[in-house]
Protein backbone atom coordinates (compact mmCIF):
# COMPACT_ATOMS: atom_id res chain seq x y z
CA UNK A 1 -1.57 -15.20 21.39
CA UNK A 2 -2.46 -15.00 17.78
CA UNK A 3 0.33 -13.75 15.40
CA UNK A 4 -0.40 -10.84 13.63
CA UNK A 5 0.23 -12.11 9.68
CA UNK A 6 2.71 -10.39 8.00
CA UNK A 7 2.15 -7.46 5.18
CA UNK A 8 2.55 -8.81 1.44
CA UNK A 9 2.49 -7.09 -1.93
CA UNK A 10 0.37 -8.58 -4.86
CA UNK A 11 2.79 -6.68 -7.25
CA UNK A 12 5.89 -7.88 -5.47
CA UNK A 13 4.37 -11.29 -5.22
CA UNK A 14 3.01 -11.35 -9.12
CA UNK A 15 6.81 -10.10 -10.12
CA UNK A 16 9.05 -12.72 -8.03
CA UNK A 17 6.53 -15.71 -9.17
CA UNK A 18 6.57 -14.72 -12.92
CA UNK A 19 10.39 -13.74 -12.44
CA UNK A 20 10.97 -17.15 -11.16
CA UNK A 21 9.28 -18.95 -13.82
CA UNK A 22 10.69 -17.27 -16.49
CA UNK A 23 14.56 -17.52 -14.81
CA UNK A 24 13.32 -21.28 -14.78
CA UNK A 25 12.60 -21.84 -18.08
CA UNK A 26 15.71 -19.45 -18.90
CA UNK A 27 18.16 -21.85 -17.13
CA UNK A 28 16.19 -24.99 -18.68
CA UNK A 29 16.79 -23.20 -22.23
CA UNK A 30 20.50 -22.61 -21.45
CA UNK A 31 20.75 -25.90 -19.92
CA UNK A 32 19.97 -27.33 -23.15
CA UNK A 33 21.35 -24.96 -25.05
CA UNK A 34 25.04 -26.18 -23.38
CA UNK A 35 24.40 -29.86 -24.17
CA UNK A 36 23.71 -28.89 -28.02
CA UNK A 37 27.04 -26.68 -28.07
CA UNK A 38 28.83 -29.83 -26.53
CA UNK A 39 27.82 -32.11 -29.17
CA UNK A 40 28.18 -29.75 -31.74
CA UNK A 41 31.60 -28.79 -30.54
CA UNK A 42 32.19 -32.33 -30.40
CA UNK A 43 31.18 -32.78 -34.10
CA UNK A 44 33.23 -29.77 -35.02
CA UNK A 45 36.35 -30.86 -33.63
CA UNK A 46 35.89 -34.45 -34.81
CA UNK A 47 35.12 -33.42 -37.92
CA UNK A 48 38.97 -31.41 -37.90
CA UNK A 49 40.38 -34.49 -36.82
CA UNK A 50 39.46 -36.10 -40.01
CA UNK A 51 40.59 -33.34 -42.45
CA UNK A 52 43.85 -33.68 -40.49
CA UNK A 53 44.09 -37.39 -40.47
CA UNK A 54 42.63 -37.21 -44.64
CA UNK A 55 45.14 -34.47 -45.30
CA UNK A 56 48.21 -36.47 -43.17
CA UNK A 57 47.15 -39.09 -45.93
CA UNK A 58 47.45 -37.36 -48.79
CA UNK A 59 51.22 -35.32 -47.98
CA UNK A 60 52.50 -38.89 -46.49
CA UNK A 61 50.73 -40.68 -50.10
CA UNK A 62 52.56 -37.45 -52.62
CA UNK A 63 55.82 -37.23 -50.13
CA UNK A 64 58.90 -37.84 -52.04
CA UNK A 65 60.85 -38.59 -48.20
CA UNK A 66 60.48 -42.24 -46.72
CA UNK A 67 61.03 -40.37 -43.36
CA UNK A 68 58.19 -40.20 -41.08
CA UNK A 69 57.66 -37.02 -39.10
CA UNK A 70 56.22 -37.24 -35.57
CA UNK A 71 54.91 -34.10 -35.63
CA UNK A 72 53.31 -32.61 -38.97
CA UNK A 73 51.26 -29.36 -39.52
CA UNK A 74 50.10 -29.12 -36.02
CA UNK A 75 51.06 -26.65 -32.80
CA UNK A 76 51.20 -28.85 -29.91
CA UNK A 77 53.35 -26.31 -27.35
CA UNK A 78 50.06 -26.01 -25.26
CA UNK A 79 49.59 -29.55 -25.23
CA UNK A 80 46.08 -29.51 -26.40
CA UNK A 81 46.34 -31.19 -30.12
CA UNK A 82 48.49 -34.15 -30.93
CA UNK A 83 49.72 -36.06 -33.71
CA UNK A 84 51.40 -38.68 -34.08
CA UNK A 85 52.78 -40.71 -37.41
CA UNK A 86 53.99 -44.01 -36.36
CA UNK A 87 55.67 -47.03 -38.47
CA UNK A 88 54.07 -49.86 -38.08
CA UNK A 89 57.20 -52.04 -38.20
CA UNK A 90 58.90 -49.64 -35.71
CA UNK A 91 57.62 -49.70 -31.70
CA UNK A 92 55.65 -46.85 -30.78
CA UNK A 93 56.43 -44.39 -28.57
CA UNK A 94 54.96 -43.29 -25.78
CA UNK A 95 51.67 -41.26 -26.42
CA UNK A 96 49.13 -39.10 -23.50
CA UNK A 97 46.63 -42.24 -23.98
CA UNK A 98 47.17 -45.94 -24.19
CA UNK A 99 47.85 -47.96 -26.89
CA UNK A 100 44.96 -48.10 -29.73
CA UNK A 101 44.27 -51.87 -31.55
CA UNK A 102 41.50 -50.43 -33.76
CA UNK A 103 41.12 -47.65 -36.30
CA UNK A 104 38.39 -45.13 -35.77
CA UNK A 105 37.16 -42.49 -32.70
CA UNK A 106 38.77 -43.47 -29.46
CA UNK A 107 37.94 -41.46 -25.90
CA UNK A 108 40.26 -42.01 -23.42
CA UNK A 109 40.97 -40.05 -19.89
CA UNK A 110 41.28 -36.85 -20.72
CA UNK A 111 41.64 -37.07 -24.79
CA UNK A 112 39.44 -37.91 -28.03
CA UNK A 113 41.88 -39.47 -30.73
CA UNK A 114 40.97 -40.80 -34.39
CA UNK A 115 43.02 -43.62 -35.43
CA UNK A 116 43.75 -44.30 -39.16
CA UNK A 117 45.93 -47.23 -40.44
CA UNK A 118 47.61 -46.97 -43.90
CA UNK A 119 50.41 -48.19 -45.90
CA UNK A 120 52.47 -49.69 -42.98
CA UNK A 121 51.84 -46.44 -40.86
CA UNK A 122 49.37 -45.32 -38.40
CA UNK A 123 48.37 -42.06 -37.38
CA UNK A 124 46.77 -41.20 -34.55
CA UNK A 125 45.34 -37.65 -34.29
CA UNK A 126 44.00 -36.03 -30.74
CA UNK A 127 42.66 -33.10 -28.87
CA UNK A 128 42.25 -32.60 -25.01
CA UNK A 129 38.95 -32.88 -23.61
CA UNK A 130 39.94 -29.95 -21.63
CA UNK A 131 40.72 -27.63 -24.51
CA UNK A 132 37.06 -28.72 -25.76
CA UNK A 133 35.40 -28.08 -22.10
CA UNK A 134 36.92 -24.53 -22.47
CA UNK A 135 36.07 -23.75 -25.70
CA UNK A 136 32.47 -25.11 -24.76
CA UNK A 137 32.50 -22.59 -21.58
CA UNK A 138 33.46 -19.43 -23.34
CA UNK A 139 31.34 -20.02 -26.21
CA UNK A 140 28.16 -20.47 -22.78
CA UNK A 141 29.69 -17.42 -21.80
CA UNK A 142 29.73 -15.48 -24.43
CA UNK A 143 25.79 -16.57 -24.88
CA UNK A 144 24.87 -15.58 -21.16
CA UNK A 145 26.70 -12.10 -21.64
CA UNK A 146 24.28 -11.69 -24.80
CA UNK A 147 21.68 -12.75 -22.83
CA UNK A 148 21.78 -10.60 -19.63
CA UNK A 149 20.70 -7.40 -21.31
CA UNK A 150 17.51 -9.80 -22.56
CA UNK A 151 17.17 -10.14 -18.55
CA UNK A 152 17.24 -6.52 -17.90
CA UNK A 153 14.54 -5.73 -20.44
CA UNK A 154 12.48 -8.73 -19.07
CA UNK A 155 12.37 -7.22 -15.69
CA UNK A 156 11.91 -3.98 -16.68
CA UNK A 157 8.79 -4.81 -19.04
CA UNK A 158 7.83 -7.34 -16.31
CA UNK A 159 7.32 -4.75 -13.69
CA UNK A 160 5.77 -1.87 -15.90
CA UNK A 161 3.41 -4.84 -16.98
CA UNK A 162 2.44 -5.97 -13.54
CA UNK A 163 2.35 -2.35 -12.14
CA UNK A 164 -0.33 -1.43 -15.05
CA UNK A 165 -2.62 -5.05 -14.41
CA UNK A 166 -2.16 -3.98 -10.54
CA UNK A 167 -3.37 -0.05 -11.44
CA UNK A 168 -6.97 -1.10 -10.87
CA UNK A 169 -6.81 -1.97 -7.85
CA UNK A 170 -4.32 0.87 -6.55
CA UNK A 171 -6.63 3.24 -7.57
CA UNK A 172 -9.75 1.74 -6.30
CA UNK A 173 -8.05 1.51 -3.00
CA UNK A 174 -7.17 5.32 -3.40
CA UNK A 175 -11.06 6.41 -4.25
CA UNK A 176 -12.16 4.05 -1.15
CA UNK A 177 -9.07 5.71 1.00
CA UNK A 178 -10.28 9.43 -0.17
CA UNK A 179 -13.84 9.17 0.51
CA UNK A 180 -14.92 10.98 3.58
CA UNK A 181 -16.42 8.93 6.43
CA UNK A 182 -20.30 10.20 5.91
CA UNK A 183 -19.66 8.85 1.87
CA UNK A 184 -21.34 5.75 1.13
CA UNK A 185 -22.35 5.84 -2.43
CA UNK A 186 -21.46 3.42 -4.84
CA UNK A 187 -18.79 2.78 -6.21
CA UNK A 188 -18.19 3.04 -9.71
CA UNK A 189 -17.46 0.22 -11.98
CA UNK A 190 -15.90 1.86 -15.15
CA UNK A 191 -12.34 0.86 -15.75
CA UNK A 192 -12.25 -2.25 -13.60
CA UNK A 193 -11.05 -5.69 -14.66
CA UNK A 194 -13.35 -8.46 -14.37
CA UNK A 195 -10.91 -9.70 -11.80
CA UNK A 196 -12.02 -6.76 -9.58
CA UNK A 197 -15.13 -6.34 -10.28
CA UNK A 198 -16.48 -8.12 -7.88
CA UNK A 199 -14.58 -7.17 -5.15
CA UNK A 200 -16.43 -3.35 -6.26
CA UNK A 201 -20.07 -4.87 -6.50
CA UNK A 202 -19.44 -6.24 -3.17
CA UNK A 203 -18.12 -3.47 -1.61
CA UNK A 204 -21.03 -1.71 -2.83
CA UNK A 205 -24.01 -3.93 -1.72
CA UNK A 206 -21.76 -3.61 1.94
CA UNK A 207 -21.95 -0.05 1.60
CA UNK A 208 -26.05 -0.04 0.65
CA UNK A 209 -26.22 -1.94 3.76
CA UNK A 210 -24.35 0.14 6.12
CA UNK A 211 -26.47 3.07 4.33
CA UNK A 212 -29.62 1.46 5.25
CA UNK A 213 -29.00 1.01 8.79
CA UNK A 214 -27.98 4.54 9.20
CA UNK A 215 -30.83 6.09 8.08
CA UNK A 216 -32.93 3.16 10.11
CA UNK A 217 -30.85 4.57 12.82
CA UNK A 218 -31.51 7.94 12.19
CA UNK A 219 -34.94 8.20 11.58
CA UNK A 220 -35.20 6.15 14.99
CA UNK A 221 -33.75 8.58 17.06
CA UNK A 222 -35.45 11.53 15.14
CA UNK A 223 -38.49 10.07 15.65
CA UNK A 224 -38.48 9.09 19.39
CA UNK A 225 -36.89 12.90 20.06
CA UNK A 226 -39.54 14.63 18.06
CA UNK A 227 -42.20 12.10 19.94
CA UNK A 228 -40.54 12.83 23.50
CA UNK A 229 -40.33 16.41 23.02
CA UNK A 230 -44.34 17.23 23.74
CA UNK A 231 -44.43 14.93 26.35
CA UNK A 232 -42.00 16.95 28.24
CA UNK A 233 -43.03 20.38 27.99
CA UNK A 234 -46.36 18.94 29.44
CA UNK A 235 -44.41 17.31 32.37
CA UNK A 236 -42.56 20.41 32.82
CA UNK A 237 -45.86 22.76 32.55
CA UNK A 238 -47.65 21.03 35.31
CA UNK A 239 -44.34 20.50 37.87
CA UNK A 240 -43.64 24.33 37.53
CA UNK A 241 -48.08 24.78 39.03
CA UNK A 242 -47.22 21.78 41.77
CA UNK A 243 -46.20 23.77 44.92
CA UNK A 244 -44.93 20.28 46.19
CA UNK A 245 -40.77 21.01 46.58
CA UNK A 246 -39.55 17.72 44.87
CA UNK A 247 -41.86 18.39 41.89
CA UNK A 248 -39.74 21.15 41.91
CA UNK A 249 -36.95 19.50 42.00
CA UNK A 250 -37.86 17.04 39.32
CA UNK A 251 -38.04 20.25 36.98
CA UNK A 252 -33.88 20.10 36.70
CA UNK A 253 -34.39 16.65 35.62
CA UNK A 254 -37.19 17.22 33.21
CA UNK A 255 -34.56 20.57 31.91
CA UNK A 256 -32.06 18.03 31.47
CA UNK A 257 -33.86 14.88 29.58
CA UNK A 258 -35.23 18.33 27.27
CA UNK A 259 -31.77 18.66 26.71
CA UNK A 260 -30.89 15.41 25.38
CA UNK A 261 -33.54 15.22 23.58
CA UNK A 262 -32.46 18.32 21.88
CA UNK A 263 -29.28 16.81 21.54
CA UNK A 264 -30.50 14.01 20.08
CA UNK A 265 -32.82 15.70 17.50
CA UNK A 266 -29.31 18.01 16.49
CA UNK A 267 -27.72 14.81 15.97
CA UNK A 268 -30.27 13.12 13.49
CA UNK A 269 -30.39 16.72 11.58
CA UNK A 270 -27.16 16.70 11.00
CA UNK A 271 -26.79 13.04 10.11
CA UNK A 272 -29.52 14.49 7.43
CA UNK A 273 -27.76 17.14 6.35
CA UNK A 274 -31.47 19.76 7.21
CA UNK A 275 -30.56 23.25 8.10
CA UNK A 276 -27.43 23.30 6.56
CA UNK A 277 -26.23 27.32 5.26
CA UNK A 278 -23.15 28.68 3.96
CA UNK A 279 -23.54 31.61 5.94
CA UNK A 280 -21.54 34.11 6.46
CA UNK A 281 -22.14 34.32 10.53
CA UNK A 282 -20.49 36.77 13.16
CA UNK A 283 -18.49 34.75 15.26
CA UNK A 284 -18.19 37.22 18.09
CA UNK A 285 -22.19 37.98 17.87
CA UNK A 286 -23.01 34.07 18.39
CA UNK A 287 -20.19 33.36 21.17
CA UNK A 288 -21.63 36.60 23.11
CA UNK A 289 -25.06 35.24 23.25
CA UNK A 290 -24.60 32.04 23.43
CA UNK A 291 -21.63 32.83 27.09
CA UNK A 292 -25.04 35.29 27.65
CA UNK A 293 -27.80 32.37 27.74
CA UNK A 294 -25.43 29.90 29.32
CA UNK A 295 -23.56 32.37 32.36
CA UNK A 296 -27.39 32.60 34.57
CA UNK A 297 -26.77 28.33 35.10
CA UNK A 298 -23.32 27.76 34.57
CA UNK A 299 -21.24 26.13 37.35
CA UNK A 300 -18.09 27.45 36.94
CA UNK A 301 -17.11 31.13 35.61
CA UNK A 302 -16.65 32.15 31.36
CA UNK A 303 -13.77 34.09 30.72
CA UNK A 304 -14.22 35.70 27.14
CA UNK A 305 -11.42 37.29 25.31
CA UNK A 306 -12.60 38.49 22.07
CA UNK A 307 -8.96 40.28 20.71
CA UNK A 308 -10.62 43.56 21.02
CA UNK A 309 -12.59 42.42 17.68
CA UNK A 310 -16.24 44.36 17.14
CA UNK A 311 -17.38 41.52 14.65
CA UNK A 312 -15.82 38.34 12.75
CA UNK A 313 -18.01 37.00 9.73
CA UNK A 314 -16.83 33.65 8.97
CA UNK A 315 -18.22 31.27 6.38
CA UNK A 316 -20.16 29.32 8.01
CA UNK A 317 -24.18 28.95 9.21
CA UNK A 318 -24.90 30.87 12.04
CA UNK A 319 -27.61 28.05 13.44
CA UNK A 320 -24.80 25.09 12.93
CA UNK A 321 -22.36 27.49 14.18
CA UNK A 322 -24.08 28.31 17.58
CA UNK A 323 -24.88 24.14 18.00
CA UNK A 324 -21.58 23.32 17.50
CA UNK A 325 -20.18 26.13 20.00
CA UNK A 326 -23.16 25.73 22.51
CA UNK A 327 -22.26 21.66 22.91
CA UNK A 328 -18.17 22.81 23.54
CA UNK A 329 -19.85 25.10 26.21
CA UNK A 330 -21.65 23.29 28.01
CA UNK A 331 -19.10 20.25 28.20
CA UNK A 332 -16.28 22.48 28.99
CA UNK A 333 -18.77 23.78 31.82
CA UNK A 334 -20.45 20.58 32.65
CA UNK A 335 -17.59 18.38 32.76
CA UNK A 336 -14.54 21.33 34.41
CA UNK A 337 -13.60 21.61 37.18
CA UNK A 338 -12.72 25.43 36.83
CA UNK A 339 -13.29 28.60 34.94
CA UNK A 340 -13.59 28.36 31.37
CA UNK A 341 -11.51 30.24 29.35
CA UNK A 342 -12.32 31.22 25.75
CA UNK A 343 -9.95 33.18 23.45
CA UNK A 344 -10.94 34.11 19.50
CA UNK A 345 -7.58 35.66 17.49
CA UNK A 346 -8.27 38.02 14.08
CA UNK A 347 -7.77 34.69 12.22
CA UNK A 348 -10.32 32.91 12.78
CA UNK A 349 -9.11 30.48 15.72
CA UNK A 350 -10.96 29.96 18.98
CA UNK A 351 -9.43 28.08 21.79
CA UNK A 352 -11.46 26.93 24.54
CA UNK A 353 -9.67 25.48 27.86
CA UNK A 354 -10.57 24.89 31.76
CA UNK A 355 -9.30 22.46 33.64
CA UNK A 356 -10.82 18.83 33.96
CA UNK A 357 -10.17 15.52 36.69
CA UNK A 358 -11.80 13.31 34.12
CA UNK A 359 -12.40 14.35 29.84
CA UNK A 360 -13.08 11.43 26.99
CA UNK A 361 -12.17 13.29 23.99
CA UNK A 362 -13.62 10.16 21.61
CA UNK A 363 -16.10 11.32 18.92
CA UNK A 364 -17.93 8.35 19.36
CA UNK A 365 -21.60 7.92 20.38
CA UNK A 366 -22.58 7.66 24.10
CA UNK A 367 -18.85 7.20 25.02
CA UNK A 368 -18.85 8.83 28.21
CA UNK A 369 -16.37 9.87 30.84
CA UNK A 370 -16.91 8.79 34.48
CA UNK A 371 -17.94 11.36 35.94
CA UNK A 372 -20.40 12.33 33.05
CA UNK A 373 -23.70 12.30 33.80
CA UNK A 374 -25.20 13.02 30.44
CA UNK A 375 -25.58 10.42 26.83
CA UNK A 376 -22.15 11.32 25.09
CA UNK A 377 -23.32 12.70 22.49
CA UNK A 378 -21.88 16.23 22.82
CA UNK A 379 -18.55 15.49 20.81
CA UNK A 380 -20.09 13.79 18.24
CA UNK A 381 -22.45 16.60 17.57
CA UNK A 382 -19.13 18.83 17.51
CA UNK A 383 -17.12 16.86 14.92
CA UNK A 384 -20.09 16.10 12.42
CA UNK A 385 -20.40 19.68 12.64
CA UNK A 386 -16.79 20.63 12.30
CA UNK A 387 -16.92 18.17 8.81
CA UNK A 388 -19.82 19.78 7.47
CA UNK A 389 -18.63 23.03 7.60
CA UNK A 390 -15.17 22.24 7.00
CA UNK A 391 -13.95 23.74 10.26
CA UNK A 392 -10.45 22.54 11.48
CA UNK A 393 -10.87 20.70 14.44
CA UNK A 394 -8.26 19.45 17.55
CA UNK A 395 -9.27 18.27 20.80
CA UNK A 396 -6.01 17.58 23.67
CA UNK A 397 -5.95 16.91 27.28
CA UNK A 398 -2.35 17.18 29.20
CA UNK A 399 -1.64 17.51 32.61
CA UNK A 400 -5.31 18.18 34.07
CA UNK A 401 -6.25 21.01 31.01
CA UNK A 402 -8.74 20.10 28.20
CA UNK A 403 -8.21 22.15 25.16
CA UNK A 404 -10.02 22.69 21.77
CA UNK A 405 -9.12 24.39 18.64
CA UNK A 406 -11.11 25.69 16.59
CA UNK A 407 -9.74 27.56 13.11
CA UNK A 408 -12.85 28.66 11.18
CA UNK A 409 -12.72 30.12 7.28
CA UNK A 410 -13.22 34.54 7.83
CA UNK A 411 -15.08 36.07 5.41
CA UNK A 412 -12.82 38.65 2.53
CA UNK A 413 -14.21 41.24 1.11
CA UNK A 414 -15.07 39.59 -2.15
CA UNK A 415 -17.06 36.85 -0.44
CA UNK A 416 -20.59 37.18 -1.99
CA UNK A 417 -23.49 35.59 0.16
């Protein structure tokens, strides 16, 4: 069983990646960003272990006292700077580090210390590593919390950015979504990036394509109907002067090829768009004659319930209108199983029901039910019509009952033929 892939959004896609790399080369900056503040912290707080050492110097050089202070000008009650001023003739005490032989920068677990020897005394000057890591870390921090409103303007301007180089194609997937199912014409490419451009001058050589074959199609089937049609009413002349009884017989069949021929030719009109009014049309003038022409060789009864209404104009041509209602007719009589109900309302809406074993509502070509004896073209007639008269259209089937909706446009009084 193949997997059916999952959904994915260019835009979503284009943000993360771009995101990503940009976060990267954030974190590299910062990375090395830290490393410089650690050496430069390292610097700086060398570089005050020397001015304390250099000014130890100078106080011990001018100091009238021979005593030696341990501790001199320095807070060491956190425990992070220490000095110490030791005799050199005297044994040192103990210190946080171990014992120093040479002057000069010293690490040691945990410390950095600058030795300095002079005049029988040595001083050793230090500062915790940790106090340094610290001051290193809030210093980073302080830079990240600077940063992080950079971040939130970066994403915003990252997704208005990607949103307008993804508008393109947004909108040229709304125009293709929009069109109506009988629009092929071209597509046009104003406004696109050259990125999409093709993907547009594609789409439009498909669409000449699919044009072509239609009207191959169409002019095929208009053709062969117009070419049949002659050829039948000759048939049909010379069966109806046979006295033999299955000529007469074969009349219903020649009635009923006449009809799909007709059905056919109706078909490749509309495809054409020939014949085509605006109208207006009376509604209950067309459904009266057309329930009169059909009753004489209907199967099953017509029930007609016309509200009571003397006339309906609706906007619509009469000729389209009476194709479109004859073909809901005659399947609703052809393919029932019962009386056929009809029912127009002061609005505009016709319903016709009866009941069915076996109704395919699809508006495709030649899809036929199974017990349909004719090409399955009715329905596709009926919604080609409904489209080019913009007539709201619903076809159901529950529990043995085929219904159809109809809601045509009625005619105000400022309508102006």
């Amino acid at each position: 069983m193949t997997a059916t892939p999952r959904p994915w959004s260019l835009r979503r896609r284009l943000t993360g990646r771009v995101l990503l790399l940009v976060m990267g080369g954030w974190l590299a900056t910062i990375s090395l960003s830290l490393a410089v503040l650690n050496h430069e912290m390292t610097e700086m707080f060398d570089e005050e272990l020397e001015v304390l050492v250099e000014t130890t110097v100078l106080f011990m050089d001018t100091a009238s006292e021979g005593g030696i202070p341990r501790m001199l000008g320095v807070e060491t009650n956190d425990g992070a700077r220490v000095l110490r001023i030791v005799s050199s003739d005297h044994a040192a005490g103990p210190a946080p580090w171990p014992t120093l032989a040479s002057d000069g920068f010293h690490d040691a677990p945990g410390w950095r210390i600058l030795r300095r020897s002079t005049e029988g005394v040595v001083i050793e000057a230090a500062y915790s590593a940790n106090w340094q890591r610290e001051e290193t870390l809030e210093a980073a921090s302080a830079l990240l919390v600077l940063a992080l409103p950079l971040i939130g303007l970066l994403l915003f301007g990252l997704r208005r950015t990607v949103a307008e180089a993804t508008a393109p194609v947004s909108r040229l997937a709304a125009e293709v979504a929009q069109r109506k199912p009988d629009d092929l014409s071209a597509i046009g490419p104003d406004a696109l990036p050259d990125e999409v451009l093709p993907l547009a001058i594609a789409l439009n050589s498909y669409l000449a394509r699919i044009e072509t074959l239609r009207h191959s199609e169409r002019d095929f089937i208009a053709n062969a109907a117009h070419e049949l049609r002659t050829p039948l009413a000759t048939l049909r002349g010379r069966l109806e002067l046979s006295a033999d009884p299955d000529a007469i017989k074969a009349i219903e069949t020649v009635d009923a090829l006449t009809r799909r021929v007709e059905r056919l030719l109706q078909l490749s009109r509309l495809e054409a768009g020939v014949g085509i009014g605006r109208g207006p049309s009376d509604l209950i003038r067309i459904l009266r004659l057309l329930i009169e022409e059909v009753r004489p060789h209907a199967r099953h009864p017509i029930r007609f319930d016309d509200s009571d209404l003397e006339t309906l104009l609706v906007t619509a041509d009469a000729d389209a209108v009476a194709i479109l209602l004859r073909n809901l007719i005659e399947n609703a009589l052809d393919h029932g199983a019962g009386e056929a109900r009809l029912r127009l309302t002061p609005d505009g809406v016709l319903i016709i029901e009866n009941s069915a074993l076996d109704y395919n509502l699809s508006a495709a070509r030649f899809v036929r039910g199974k017990q349909s004896t004719g090409l399955g073209l009715g329905l596709a007639i009926v919604h080609s019509l409904a489209n080019m008269l913009a007539i709201e259209l619903s076809l159901s089937y529950s529990e043995g009952t085929v219904k159809v909706k109809l809601t045509f446009e009625t005619v105000n009084s400022n309508y102006v033929q």
